[in-house]
N, C-alpha and C. Protein backbone atom coordinates (compact mmCIF):
# COMPACT_ATOMS: atom_id res chain seq x y z
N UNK A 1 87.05 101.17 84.54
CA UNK A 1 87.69 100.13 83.79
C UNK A 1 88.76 99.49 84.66
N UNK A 2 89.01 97.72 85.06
CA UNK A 2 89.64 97.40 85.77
C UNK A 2 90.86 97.06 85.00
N UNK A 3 91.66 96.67 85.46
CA UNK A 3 93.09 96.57 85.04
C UNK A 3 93.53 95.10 85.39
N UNK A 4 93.46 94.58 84.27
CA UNK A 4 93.28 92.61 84.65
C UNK A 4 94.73 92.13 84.10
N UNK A 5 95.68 91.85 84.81
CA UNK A 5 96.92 90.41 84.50
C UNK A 5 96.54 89.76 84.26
N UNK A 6 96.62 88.94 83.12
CA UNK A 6 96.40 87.37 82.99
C UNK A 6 97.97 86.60 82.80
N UNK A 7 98.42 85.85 83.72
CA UNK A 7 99.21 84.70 83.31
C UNK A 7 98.87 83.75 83.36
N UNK A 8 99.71 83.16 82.55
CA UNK A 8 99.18 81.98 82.08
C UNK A 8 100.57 80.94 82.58
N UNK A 9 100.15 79.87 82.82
CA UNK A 9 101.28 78.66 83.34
C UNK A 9 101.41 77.40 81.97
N UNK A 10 102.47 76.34 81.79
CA UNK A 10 102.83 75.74 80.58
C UNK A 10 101.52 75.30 80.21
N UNK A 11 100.09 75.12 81.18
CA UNK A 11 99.12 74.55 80.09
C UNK A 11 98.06 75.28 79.98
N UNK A 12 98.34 77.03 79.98
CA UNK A 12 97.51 77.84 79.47
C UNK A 12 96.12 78.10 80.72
N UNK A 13 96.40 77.78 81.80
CA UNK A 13 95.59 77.75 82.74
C UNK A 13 95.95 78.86 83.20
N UNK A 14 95.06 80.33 83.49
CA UNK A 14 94.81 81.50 84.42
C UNK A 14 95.45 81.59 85.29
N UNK A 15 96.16 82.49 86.19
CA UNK A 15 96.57 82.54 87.50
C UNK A 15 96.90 83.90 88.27
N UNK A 16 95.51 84.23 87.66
CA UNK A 16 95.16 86.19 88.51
C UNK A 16 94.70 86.10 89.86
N UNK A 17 94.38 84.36 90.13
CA UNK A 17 94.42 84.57 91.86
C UNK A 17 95.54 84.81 92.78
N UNK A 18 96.56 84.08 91.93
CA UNK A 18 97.90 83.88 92.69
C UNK A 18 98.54 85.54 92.82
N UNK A 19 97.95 86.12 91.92
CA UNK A 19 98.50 87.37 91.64
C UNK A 19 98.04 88.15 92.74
N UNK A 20 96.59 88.10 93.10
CA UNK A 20 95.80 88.68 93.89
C UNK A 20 96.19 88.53 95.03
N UNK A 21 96.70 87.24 95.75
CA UNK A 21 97.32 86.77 96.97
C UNK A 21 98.04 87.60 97.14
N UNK A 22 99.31 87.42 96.46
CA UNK A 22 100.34 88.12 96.23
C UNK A 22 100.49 89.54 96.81
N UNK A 23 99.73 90.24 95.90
CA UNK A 23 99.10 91.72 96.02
C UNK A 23 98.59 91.90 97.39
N UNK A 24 97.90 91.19 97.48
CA UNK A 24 96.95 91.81 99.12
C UNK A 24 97.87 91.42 100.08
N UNK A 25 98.98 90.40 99.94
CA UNK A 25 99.71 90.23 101.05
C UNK A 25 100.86 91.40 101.26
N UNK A 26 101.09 91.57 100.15
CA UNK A 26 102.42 92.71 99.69
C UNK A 26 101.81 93.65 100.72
N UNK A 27 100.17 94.30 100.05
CA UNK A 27 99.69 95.41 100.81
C UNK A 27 99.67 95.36 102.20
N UNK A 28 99.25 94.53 103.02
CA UNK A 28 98.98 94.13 104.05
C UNK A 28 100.62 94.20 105.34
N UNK A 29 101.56 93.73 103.99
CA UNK A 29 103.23 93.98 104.78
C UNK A 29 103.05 95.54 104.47
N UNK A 30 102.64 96.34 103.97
CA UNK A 30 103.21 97.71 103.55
C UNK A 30 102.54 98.51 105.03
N UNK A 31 100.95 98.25 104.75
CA UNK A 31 100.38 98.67 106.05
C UNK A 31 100.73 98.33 107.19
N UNK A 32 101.34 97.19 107.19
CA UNK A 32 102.21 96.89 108.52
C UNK A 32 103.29 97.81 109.05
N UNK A 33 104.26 98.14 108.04
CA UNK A 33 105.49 98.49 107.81
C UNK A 33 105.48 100.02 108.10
N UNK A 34 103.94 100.54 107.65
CA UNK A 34 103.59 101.91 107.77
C UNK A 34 103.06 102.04 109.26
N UNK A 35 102.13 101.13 109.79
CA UNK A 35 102.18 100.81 111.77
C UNK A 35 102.86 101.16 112.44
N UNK A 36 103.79 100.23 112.23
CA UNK A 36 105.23 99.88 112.96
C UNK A 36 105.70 101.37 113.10
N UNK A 37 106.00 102.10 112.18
CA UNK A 37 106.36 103.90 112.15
C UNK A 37 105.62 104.29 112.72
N UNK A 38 104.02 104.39 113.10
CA UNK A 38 103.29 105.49 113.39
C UNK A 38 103.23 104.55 114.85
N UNK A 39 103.39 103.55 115.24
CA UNK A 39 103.72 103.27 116.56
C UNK A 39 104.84 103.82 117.48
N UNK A 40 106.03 103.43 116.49
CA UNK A 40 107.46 104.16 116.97
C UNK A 40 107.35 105.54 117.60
N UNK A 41 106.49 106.55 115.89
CA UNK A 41 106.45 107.97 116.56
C UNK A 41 105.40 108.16 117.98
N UNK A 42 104.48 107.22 117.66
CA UNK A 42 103.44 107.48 119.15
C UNK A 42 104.67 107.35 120.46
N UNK A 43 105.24 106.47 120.17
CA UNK A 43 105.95 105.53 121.82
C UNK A 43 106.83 107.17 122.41
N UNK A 44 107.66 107.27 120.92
CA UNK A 44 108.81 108.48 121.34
C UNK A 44 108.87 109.73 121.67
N UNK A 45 107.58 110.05 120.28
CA UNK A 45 107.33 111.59 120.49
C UNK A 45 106.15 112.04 121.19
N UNK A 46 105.19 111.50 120.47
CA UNK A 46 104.02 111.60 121.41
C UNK A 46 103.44 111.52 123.01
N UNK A 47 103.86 110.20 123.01
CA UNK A 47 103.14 109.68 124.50
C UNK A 47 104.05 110.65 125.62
N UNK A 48 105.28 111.11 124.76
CA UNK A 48 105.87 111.92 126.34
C UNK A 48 104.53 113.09 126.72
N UNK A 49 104.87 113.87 124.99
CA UNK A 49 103.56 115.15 125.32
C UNK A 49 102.10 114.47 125.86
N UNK A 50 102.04 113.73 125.60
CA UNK A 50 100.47 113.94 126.12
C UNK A 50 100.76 113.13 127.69
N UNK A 51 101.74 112.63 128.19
CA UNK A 51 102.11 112.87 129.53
C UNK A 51 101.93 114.04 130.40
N UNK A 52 102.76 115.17 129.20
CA UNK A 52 102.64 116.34 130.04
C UNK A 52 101.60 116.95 130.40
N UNK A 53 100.59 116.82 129.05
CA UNK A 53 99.31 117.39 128.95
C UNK A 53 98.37 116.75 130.06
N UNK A 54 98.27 115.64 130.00
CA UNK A 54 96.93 114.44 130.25
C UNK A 54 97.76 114.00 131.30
N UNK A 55 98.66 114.22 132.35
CA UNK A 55 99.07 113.45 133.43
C UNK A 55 97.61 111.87 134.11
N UNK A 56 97.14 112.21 134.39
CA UNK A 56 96.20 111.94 135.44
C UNK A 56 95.64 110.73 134.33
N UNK A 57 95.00 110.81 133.25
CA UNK A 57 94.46 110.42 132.47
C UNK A 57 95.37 109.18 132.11
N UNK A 58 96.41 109.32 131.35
CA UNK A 58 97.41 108.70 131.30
C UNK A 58 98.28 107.92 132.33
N UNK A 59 98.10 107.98 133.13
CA UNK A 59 98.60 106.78 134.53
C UNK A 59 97.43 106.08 134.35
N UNK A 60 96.28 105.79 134.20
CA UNK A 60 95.55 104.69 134.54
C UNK A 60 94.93 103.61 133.14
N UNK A 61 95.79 102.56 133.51
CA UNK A 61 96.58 101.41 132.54
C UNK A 61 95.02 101.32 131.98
N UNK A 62 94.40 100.96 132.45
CA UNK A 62 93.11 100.23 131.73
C UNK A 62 92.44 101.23 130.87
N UNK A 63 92.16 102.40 131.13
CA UNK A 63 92.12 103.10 130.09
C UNK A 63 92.91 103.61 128.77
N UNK A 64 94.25 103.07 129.19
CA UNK A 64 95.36 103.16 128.01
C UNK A 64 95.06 102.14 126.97
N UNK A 65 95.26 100.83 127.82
CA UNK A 65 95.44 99.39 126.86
C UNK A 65 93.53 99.76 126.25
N UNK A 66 93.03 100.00 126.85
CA UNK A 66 91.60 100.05 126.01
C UNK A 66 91.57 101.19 124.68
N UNK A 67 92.35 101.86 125.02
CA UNK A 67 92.50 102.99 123.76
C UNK A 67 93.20 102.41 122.69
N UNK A 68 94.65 101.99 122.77
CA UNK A 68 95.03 101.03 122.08
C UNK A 68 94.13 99.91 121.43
N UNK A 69 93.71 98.85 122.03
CA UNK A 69 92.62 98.12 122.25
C UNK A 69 91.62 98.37 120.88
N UNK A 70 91.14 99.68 121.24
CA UNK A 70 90.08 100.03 119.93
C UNK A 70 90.48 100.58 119.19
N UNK A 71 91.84 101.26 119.11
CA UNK A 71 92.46 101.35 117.63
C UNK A 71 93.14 100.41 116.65
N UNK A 72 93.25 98.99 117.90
CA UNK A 72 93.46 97.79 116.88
C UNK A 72 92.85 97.46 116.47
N UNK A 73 91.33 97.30 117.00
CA UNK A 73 90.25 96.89 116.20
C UNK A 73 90.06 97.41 115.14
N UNK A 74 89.86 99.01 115.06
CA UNK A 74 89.57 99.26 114.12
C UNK A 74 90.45 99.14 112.83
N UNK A 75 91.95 99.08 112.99
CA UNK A 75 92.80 99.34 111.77
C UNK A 75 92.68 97.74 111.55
N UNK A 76 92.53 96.38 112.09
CA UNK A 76 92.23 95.06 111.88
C UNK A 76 90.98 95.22 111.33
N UNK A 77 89.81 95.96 111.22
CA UNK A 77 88.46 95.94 110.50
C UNK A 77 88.91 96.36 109.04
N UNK A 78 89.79 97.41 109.21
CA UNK A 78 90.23 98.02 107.74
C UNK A 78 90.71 96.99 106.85
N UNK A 79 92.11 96.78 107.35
CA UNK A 79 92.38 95.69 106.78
C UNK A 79 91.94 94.61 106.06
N UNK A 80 90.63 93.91 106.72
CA UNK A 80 90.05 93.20 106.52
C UNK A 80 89.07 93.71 105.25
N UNK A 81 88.77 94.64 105.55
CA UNK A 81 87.42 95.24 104.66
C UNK A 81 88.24 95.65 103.64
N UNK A 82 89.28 95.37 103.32
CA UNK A 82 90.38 95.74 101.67
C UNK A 82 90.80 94.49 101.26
N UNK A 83 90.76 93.54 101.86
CA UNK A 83 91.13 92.39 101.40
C UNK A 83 90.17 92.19 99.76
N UNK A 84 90.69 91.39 99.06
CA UNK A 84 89.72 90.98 97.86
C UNK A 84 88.91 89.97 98.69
């Protein structure tokens, strides 16, 4: 069972799209907002350890930015695929 807002504007005309905008944009800042953190902790905490671990691996840029790279893709596919 879905869960439907209806407002209505002075001439009784619908406006559950505006709502919907609204909503998916809200979400879309939240998942951002939730990024932005799990970037921070990668930059600070993480990337030192897996320095220590993965030396060798980790110096060579093109394999970095490509790792990055395909985890933007994929969290930009998500995104997308939640949109209404």
């Amino acid at each position: 069972m879905a869960l439907e807002v209806r407002l209505y504007n002075g001439r009784g005309v619908r406006q559950t799209g505006r709502l919907k905008t609204v909503g998916a944009l809200g979400f879309i800042g939240i998942i951002g907002f939730l990024l932005g953190i799990a970037a921070n902790f990668i930059y600070f905490e993480a990337l030192p350890i897996l320095t220590q671990i993965f030396p060798q691996i980790l110096k060579i840029n093109w394999l970095m930015w490509g790792i990055i790279g395909a985890f933007l893709s994929i969290i930009c596919c998500l995104i997308y695929a939640y949109l209404p």
